[in-house]
N, C-alpha and C. Protein backbone atom coordinates (compact mmCIF):
# COMPACT_ATOMS: atom_id res chain seq x y z
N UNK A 1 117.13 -65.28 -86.43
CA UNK A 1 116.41 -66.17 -85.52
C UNK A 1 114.98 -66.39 -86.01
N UNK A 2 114.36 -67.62 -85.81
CA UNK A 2 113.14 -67.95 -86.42
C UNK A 2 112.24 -67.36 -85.64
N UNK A 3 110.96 -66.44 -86.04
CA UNK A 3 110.14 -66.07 -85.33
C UNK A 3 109.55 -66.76 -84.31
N UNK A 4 109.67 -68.16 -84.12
CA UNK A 4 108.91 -68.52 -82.64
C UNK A 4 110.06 -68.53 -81.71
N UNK A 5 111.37 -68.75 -81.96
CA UNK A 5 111.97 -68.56 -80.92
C UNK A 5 112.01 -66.98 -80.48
N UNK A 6 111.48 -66.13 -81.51
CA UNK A 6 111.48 -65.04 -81.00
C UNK A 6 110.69 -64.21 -80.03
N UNK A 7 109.23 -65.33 -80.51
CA UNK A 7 107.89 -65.07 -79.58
C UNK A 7 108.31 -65.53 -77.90
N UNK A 8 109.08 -67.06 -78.03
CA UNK A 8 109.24 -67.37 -76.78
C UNK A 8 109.91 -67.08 -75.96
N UNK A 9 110.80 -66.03 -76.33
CA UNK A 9 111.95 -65.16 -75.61
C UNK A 9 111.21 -63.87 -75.13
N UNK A 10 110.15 -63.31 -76.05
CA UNK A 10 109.29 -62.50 -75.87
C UNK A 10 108.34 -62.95 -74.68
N UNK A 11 107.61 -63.99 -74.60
CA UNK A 11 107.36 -64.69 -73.33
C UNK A 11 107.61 -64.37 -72.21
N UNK A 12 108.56 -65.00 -72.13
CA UNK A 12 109.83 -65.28 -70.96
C UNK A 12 109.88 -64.00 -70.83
N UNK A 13 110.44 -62.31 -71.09
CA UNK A 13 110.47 -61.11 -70.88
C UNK A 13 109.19 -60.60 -70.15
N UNK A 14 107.96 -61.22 -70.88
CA UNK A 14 106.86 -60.76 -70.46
C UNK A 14 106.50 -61.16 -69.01
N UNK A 15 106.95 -62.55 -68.84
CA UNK A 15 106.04 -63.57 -67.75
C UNK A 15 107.17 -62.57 -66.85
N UNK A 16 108.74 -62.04 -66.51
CA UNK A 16 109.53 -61.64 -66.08
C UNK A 16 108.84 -60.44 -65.30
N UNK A 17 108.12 -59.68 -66.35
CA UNK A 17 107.83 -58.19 -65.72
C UNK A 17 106.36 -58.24 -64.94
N UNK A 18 105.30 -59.64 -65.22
CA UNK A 18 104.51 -60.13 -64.43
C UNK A 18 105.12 -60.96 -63.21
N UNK A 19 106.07 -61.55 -62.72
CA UNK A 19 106.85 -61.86 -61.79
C UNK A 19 107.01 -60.54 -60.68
N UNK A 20 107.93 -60.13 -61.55
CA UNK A 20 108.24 -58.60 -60.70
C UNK A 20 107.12 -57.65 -60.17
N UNK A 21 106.23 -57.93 -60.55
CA UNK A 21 104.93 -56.89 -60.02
C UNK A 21 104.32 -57.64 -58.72
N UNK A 22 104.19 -59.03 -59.08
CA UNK A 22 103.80 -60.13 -57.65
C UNK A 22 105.13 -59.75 -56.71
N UNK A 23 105.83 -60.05 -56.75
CA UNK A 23 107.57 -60.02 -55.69
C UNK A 23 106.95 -58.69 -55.39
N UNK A 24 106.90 -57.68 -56.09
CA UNK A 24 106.99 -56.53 -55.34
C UNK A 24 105.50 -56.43 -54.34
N UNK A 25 104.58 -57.22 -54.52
CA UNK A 25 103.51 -56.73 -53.92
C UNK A 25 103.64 -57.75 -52.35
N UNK A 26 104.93 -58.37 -52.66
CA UNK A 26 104.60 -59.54 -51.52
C UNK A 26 106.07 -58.86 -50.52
N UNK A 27 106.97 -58.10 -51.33
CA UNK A 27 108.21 -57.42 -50.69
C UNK A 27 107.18 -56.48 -49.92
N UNK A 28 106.58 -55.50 -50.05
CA UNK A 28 105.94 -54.54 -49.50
C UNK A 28 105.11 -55.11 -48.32
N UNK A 29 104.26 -56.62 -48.53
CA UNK A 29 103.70 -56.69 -47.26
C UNK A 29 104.73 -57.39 -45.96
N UNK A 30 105.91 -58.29 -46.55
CA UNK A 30 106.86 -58.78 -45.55
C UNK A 30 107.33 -57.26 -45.09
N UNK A 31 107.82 -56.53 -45.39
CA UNK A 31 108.42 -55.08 -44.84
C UNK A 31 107.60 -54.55 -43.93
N UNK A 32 106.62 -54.65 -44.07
CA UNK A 32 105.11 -53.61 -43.07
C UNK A 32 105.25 -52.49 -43.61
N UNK A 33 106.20 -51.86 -44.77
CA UNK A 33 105.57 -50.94 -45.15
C UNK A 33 104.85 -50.52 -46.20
N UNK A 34 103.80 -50.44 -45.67
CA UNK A 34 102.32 -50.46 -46.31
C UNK A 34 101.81 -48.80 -47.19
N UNK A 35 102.85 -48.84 -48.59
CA UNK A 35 102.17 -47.10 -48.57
C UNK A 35 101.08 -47.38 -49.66
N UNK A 36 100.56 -48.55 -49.59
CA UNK A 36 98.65 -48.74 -50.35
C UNK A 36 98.52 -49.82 -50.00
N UNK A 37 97.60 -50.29 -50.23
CA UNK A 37 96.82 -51.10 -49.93
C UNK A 37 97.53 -52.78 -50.56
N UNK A 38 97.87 -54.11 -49.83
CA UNK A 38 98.00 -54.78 -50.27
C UNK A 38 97.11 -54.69 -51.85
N UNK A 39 97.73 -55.10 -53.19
CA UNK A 39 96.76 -55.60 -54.08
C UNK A 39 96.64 -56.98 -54.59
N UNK A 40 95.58 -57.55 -53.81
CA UNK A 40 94.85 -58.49 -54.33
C UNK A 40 94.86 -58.99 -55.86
N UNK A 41 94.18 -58.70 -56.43
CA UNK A 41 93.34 -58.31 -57.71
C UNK A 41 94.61 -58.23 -58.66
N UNK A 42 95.75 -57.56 -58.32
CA UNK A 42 96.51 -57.83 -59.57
C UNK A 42 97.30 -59.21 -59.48
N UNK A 43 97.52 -59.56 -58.22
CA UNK A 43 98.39 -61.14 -57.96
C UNK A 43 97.39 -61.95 -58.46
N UNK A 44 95.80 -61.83 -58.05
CA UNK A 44 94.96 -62.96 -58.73
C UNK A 44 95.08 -63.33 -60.43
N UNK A 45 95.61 -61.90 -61.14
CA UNK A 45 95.33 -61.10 -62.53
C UNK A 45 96.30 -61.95 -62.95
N UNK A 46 97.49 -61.98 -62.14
CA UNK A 46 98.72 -62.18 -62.71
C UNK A 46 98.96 -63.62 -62.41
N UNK A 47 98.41 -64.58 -61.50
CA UNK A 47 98.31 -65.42 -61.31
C UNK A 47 97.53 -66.39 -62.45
N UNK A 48 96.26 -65.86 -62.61
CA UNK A 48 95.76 -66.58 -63.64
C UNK A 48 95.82 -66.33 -65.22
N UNK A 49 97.20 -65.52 -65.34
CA UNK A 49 97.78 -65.45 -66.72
C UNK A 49 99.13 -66.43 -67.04
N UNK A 50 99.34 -66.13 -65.64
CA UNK A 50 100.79 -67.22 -65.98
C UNK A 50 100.45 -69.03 -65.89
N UNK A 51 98.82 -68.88 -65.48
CA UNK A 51 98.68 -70.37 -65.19
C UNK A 51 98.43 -70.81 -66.83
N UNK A 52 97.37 -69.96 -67.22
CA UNK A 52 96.64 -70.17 -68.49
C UNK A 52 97.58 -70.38 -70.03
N UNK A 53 98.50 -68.94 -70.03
CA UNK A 53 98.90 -68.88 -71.11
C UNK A 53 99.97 -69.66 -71.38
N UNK A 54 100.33 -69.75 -70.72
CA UNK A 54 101.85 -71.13 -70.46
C UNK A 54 101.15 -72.53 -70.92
N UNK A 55 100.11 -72.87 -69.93
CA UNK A 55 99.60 -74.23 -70.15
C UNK A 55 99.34 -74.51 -71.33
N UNK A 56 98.26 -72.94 -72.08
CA UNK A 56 97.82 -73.55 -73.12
C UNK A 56 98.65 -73.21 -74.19
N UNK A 57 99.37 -72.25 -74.42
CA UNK A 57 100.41 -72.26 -75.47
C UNK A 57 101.63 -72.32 -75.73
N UNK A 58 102.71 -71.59 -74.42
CA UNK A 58 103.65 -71.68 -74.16
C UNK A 58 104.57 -72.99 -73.87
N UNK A 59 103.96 -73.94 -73.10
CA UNK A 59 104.70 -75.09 -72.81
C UNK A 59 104.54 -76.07 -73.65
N UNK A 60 103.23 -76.03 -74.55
CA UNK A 60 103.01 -77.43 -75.40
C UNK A 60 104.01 -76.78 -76.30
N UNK A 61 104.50 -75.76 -76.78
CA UNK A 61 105.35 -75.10 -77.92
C UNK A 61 107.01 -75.96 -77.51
N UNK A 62 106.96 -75.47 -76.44
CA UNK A 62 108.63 -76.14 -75.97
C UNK A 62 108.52 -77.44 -75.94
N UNK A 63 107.38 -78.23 -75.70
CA UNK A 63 107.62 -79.18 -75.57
C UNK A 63 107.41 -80.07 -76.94
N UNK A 64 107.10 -79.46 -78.12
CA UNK A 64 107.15 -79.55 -79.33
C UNK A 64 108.24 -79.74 -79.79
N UNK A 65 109.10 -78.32 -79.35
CA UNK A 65 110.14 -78.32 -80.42
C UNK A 65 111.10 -78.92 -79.37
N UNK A 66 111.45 -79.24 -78.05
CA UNK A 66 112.37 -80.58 -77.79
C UNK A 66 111.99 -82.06 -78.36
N UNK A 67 110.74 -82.40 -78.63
CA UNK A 67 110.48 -83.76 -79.19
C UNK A 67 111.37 -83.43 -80.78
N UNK A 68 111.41 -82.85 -81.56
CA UNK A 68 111.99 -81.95 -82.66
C UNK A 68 113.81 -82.27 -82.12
N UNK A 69 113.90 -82.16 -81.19
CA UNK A 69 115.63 -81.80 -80.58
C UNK A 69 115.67 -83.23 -80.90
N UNK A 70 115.07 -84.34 -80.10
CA UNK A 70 115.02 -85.71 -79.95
C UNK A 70 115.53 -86.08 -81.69
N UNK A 71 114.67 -85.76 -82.22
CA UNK A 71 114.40 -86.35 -83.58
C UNK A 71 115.92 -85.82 -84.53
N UNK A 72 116.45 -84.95 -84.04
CA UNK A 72 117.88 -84.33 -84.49
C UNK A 72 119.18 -84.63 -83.87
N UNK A 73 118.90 -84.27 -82.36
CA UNK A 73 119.81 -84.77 -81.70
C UNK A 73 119.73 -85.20 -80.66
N UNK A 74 119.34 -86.58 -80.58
CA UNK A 74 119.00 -87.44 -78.85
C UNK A 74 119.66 -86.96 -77.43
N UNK A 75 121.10 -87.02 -78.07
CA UNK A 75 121.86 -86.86 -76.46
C UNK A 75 121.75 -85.49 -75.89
N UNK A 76 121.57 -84.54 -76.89
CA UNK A 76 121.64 -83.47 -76.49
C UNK A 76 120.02 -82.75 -75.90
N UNK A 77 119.21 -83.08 -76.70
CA UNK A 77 117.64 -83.47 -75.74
C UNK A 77 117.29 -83.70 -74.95
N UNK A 78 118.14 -84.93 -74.42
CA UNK A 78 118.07 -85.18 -73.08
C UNK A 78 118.30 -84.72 -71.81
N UNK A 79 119.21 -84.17 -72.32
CA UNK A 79 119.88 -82.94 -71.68
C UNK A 79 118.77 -81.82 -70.78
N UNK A 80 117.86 -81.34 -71.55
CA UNK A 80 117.23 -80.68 -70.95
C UNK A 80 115.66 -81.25 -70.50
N UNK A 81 115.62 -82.85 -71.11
CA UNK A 81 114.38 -83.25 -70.58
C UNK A 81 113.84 -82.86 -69.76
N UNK A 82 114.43 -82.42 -68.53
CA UNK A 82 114.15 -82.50 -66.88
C UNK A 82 113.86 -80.99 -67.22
N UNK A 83 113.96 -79.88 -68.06
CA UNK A 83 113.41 -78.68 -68.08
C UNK A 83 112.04 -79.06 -68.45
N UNK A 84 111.91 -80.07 -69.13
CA UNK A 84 110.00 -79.90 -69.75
C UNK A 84 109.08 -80.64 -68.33
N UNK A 85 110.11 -81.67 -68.06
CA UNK A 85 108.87 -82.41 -66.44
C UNK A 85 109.11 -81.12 -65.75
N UNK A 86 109.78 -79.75 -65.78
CA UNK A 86 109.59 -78.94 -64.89
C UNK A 86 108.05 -78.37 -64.67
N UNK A 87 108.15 -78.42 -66.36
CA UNK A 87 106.46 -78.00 -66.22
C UNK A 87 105.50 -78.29 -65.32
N UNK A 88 105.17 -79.33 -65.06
CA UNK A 88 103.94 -79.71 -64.48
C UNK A 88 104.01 -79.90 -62.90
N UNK A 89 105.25 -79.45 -62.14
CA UNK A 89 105.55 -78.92 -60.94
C UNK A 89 105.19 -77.40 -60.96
N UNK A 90 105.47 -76.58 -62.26
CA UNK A 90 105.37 -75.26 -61.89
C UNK A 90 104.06 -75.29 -62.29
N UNK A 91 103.25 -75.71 -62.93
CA UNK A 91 102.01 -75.03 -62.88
C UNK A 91 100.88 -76.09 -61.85
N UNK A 92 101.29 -76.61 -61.01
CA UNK A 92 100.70 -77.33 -59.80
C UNK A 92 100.92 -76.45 -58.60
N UNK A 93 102.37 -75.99 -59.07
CA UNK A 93 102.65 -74.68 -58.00
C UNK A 93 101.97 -73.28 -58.12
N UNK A 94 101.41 -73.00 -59.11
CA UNK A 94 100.84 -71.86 -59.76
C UNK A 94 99.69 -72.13 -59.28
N UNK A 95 98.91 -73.50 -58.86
CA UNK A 95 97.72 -73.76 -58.71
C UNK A 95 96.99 -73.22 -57.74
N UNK A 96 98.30 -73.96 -56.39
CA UNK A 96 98.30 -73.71 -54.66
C UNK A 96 98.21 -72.17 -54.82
N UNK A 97 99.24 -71.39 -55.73
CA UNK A 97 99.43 -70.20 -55.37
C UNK A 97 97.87 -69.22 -55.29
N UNK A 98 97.59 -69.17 -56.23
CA UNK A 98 95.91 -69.18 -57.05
C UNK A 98 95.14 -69.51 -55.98
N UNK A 99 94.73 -70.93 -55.26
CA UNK A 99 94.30 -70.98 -54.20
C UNK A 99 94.16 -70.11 -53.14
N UNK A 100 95.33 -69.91 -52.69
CA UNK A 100 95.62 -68.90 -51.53
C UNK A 100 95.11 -67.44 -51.81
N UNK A 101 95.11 -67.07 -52.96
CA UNK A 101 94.95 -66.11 -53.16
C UNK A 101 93.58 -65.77 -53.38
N UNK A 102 92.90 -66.60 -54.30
CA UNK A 102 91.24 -66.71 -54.18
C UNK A 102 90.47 -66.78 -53.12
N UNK A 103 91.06 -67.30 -52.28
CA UNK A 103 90.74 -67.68 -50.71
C UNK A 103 90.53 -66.10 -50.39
N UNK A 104 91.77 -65.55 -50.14
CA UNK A 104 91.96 -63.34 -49.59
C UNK A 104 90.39 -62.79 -50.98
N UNK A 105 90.61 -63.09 -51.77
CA UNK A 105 89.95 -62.67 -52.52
C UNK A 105 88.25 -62.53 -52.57
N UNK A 106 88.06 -63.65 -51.75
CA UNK A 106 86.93 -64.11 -51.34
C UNK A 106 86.55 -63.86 -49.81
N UNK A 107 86.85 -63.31 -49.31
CA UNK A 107 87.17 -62.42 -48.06
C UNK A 107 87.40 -63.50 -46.38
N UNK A 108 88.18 -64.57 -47.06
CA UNK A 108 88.52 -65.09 -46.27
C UNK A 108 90.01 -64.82 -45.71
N UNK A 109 90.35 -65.37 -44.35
CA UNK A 109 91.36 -65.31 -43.73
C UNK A 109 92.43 -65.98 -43.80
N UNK A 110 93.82 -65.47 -44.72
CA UNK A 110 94.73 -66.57 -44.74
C UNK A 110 96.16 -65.69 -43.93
N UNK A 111 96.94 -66.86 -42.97
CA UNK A 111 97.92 -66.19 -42.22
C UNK A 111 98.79 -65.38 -43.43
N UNK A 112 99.46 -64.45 -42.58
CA UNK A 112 100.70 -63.44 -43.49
C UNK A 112 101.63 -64.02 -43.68
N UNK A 113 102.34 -64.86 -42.78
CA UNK A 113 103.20 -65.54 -43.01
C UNK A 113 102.99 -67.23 -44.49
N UNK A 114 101.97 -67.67 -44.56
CA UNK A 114 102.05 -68.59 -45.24
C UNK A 114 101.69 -68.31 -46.65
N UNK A 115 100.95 -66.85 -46.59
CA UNK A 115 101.12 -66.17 -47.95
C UNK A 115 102.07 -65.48 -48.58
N UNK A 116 102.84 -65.06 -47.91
CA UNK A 116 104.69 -64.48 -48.05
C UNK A 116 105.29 -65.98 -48.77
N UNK A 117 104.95 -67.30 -48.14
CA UNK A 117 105.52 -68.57 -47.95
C UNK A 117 105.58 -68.80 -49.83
N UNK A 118 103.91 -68.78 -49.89
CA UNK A 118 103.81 -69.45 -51.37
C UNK A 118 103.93 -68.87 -52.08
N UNK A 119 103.82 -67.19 -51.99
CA UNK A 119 104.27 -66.50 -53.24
C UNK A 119 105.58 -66.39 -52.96
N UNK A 120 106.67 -66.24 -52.38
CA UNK A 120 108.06 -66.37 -52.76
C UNK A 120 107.90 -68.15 -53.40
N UNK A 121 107.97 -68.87 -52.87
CA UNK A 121 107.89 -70.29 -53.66
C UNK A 121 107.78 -69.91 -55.15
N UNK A 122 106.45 -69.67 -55.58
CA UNK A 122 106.06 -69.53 -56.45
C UNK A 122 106.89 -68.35 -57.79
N UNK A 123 106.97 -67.51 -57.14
CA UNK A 123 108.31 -66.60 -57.92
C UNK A 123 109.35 -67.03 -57.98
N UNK A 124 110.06 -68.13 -57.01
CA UNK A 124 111.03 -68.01 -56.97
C UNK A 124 111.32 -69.55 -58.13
N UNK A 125 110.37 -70.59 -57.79
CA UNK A 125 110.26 -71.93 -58.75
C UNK A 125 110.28 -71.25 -60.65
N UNK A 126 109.14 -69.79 -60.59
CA UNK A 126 108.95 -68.98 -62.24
C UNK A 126 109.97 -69.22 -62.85
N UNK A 127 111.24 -67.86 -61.71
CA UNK A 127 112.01 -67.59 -61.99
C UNK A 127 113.60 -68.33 -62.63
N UNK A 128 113.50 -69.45 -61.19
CA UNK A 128 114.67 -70.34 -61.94
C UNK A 128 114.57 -71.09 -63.29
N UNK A 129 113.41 -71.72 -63.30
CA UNK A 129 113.01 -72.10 -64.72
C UNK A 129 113.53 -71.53 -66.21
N UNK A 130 112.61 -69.97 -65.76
CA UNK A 130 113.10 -69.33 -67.66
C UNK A 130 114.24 -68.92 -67.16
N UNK A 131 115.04 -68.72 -66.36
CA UNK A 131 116.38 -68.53 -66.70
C UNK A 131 117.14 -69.46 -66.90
N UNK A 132 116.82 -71.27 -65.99
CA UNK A 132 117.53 -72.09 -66.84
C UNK A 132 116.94 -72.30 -68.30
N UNK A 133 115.98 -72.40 -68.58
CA UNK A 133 115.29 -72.65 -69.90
C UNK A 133 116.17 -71.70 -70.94
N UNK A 134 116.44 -69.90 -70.83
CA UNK A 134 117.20 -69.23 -71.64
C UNK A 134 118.66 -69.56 -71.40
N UNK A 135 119.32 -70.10 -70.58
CA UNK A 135 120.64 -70.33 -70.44
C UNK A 135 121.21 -71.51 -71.33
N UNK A 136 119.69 -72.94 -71.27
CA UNK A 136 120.17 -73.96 -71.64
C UNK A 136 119.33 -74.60 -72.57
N UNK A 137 118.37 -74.52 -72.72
CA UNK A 137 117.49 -74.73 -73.55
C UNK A 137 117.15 -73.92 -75.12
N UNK A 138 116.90 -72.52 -75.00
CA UNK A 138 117.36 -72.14 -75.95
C UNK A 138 118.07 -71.96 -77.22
N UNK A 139 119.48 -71.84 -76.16
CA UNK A 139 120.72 -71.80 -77.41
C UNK A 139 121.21 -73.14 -77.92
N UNK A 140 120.10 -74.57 -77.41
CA UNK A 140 120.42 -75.66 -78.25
C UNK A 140 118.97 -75.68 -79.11
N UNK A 141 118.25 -75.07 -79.02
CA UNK A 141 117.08 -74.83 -80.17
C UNK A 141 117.38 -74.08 -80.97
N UNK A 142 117.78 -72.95 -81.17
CA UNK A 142 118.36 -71.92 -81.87
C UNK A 142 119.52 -72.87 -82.77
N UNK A 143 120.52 -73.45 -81.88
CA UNK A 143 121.59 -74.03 -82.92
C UNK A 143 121.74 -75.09 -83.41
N UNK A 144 120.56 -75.80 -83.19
CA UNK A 144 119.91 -77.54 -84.11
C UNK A 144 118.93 -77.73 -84.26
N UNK A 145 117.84 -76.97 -84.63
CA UNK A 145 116.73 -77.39 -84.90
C UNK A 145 117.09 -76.25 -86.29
N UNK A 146 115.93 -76.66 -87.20
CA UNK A 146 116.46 -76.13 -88.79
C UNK A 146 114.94 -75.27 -88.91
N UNK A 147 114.67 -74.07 -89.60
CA UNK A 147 113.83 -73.45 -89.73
C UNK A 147 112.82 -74.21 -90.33
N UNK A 148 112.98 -75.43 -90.92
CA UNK A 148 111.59 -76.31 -91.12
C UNK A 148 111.38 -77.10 -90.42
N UNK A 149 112.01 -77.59 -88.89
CA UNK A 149 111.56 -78.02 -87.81
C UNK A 149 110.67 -77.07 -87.27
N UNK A 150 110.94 -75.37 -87.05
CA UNK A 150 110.50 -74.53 -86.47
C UNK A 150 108.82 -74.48 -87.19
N UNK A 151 109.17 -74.78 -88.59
CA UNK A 151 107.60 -74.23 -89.39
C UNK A 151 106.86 -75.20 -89.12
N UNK A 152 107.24 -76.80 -88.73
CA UNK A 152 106.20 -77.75 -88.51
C UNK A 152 105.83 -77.50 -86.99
N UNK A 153 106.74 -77.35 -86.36
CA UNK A 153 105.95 -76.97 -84.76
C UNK A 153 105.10 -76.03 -84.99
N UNK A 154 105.39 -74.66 -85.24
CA UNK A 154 104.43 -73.67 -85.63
C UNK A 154 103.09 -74.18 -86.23
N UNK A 155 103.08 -74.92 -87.05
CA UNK A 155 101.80 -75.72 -87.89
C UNK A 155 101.45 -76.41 -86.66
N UNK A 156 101.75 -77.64 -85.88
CA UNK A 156 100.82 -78.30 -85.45
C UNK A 156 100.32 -77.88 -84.16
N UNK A 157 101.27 -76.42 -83.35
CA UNK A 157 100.56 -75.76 -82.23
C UNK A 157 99.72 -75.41 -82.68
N UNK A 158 98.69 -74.89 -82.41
CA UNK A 158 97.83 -74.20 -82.86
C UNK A 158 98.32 -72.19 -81.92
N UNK A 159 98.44 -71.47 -82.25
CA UNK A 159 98.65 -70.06 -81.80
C UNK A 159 97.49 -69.73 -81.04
N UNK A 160 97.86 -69.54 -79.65
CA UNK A 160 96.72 -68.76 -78.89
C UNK A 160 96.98 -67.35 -78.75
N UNK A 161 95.78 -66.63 -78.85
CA UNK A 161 95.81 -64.87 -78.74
C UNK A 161 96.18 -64.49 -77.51
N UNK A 162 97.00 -64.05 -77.30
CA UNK A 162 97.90 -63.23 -75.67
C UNK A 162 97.02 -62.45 -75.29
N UNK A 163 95.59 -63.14 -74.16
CA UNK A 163 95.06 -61.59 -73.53
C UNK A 163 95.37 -60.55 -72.85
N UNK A 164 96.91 -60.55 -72.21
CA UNK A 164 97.61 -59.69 -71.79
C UNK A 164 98.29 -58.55 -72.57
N UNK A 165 99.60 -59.57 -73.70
CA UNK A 165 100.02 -58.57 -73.86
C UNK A 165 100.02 -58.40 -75.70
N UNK A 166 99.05 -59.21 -75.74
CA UNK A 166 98.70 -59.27 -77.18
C UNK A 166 97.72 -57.91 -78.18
N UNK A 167 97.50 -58.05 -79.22
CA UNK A 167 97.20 -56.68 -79.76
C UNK A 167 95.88 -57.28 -79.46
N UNK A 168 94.57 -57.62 -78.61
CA UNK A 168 93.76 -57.62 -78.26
C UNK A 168 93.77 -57.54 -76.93
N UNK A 169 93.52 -56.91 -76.18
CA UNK A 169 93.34 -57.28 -74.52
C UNK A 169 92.25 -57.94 -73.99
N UNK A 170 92.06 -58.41 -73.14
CA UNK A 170 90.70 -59.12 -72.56
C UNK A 170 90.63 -58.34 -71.11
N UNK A 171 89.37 -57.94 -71.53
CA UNK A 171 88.52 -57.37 -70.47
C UNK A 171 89.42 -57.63 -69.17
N UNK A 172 89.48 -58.60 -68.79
CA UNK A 172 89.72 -59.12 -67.37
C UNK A 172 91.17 -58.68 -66.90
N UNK A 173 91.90 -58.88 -68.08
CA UNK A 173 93.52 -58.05 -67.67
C UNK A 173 93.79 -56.64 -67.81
N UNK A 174 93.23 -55.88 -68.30
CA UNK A 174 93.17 -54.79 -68.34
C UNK A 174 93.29 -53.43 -66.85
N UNK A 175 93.05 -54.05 -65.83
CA UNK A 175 93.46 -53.49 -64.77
C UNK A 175 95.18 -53.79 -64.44
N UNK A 176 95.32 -55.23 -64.54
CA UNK A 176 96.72 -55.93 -64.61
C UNK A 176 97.95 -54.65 -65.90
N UNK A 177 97.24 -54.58 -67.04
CA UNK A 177 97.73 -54.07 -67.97
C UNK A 177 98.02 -52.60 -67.64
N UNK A 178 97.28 -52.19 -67.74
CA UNK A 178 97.28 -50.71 -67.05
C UNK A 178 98.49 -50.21 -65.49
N UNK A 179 98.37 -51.13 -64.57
CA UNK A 179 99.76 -51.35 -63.90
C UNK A 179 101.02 -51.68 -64.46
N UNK A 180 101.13 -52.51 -65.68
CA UNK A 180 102.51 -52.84 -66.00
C UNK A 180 102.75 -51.34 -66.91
N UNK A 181 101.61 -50.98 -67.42
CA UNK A 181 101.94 -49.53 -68.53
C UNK A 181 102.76 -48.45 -67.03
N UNK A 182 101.68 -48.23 -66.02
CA UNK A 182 102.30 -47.75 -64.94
C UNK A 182 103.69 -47.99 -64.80
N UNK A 183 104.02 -48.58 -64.27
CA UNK A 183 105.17 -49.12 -63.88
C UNK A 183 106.66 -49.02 -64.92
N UNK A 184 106.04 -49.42 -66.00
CA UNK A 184 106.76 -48.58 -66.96
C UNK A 184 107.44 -47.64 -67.34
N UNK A 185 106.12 -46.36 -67.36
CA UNK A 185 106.33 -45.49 -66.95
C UNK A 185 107.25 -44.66 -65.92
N UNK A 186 106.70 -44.99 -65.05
CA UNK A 186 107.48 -44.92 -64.07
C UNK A 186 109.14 -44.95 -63.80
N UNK A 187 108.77 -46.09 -64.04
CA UNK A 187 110.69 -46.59 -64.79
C UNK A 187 111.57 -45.57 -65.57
N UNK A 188 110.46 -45.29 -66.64
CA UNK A 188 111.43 -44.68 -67.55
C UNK A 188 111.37 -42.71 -67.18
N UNK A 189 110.83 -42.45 -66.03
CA UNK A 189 110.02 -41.45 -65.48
C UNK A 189 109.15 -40.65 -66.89
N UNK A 190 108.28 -40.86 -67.04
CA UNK A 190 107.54 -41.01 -67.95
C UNK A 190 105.91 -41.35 -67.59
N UNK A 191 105.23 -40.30 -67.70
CA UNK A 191 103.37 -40.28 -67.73
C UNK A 191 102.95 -41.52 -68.05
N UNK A 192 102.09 -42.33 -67.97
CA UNK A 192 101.69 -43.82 -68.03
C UNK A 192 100.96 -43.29 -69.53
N UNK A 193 100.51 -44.01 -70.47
CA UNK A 193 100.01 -43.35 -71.58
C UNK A 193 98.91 -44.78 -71.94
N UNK A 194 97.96 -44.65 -72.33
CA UNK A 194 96.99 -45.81 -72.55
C UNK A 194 96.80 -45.11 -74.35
N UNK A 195 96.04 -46.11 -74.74
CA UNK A 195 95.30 -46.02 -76.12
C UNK A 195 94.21 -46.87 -76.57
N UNK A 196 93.03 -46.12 -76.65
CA UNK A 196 91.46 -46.34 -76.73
C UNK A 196 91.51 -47.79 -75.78
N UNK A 197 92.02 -47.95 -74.64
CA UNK A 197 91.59 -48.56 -73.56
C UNK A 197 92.85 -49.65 -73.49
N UNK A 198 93.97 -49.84 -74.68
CA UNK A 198 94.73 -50.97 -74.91
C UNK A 198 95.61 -50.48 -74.26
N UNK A 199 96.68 -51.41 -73.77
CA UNK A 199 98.05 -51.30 -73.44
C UNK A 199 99.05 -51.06 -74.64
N UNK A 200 99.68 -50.03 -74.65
CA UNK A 200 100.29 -50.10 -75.86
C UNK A 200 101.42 -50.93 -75.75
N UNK A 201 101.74 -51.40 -77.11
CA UNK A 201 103.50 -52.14 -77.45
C UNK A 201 104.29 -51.88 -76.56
N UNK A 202 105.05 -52.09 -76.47
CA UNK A 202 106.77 -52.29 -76.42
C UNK A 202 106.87 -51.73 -74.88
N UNK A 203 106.39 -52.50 -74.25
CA UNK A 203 106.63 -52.78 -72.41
C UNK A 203 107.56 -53.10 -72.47
């Protein structure tokens, strides 16, 4: 498999286990049971990673290499057109979500119920996406586009640095980061383990 389809599957895994950390913080407040503190701060964290890194690298990439599908195989391109106009519903939806949340963040008052509202919306719009996107989109990139379609997309994206889960972190995710290492952990029952302040690999 050509390394960018490999990055964007890598993606999609990643944006998955940032999904799951929002759901769970919004399962815990619909339940009432409260064993910490709603967190704010990581839905904002996680909110304005999935708005950013998608917009600026992730989606112009797909939407690269379907213009690429077009140029190989029309009918079958078309096919998933309606996955790329998905885009700009989900990150309009990512917007509102962000809103609402900056709003709590800023120590204003937003009902419980209409914040339950937009973050299920919002997880739930993520979610159907990359799973239709890996169901159907994918495995017709993988099996008609030719590794020098792949190297000219690669050339004319330009590669943005992953402040999440990239071998640099940015200041600002690093609380975010440090929860998914948690959680991890956790998972695998296993001590959370950091290194000189980074999140290590292979979440």
């Amino acid at each position: 498999m050509h390394p960018l389809m490999k990055t964007l599957q890598q993606d999609h895994y990643n944006f998955l286990k940032l999904l799951n950390c929002v759901q769970r913080e919004v399962d815990m407040l619909e339940s009432g049971q409260m064993e910490r503190p709603f967190n704010v701060m990581l839905v904002v964290d996680a909110l304005d990673y999935l708005k950013t890194y998608p917009e600026q690298w992730h989606h112009p990439l797909e939407d690269a290499l379907v213009k690429k599908l077009h140029a190989r195989a029309d009918e079958q391109a078309k096919e998933v057109d309606w996955l790329m106009a998905e885009h700009k519903s989900l990150e309009a939806q990512t917007k509102i979500a962000q809103r609402v949340y900056q709003q709590i963040a800023a120590g204003h008052v937003v009902p419980r119920e209409r914040l339950i509202e937009e973050t299920r919306g919002f997880v739930h719009g993520q979610l159907a996406h990359i799973h239709r996107e890996n169901a159907r989109l994918y495995p017709l990139l993988i099996r008609l586009l030719t590794d020098d379609d792949m190297d000219a997309v690669a050339e004319a994206v330009p590669e943005r640095e992953d402040g999440l889960f990239g071998s640099l972190q940015r200041a600002q995710y690093q609380h975010l980061g440090a929860e998914l290492v948690h959680e991890a952990a956790m998972t695998q029952g296993q001590r959370p383990e950091k290194d000189g302040g980074f999140v290590k690999s292979g979440l």
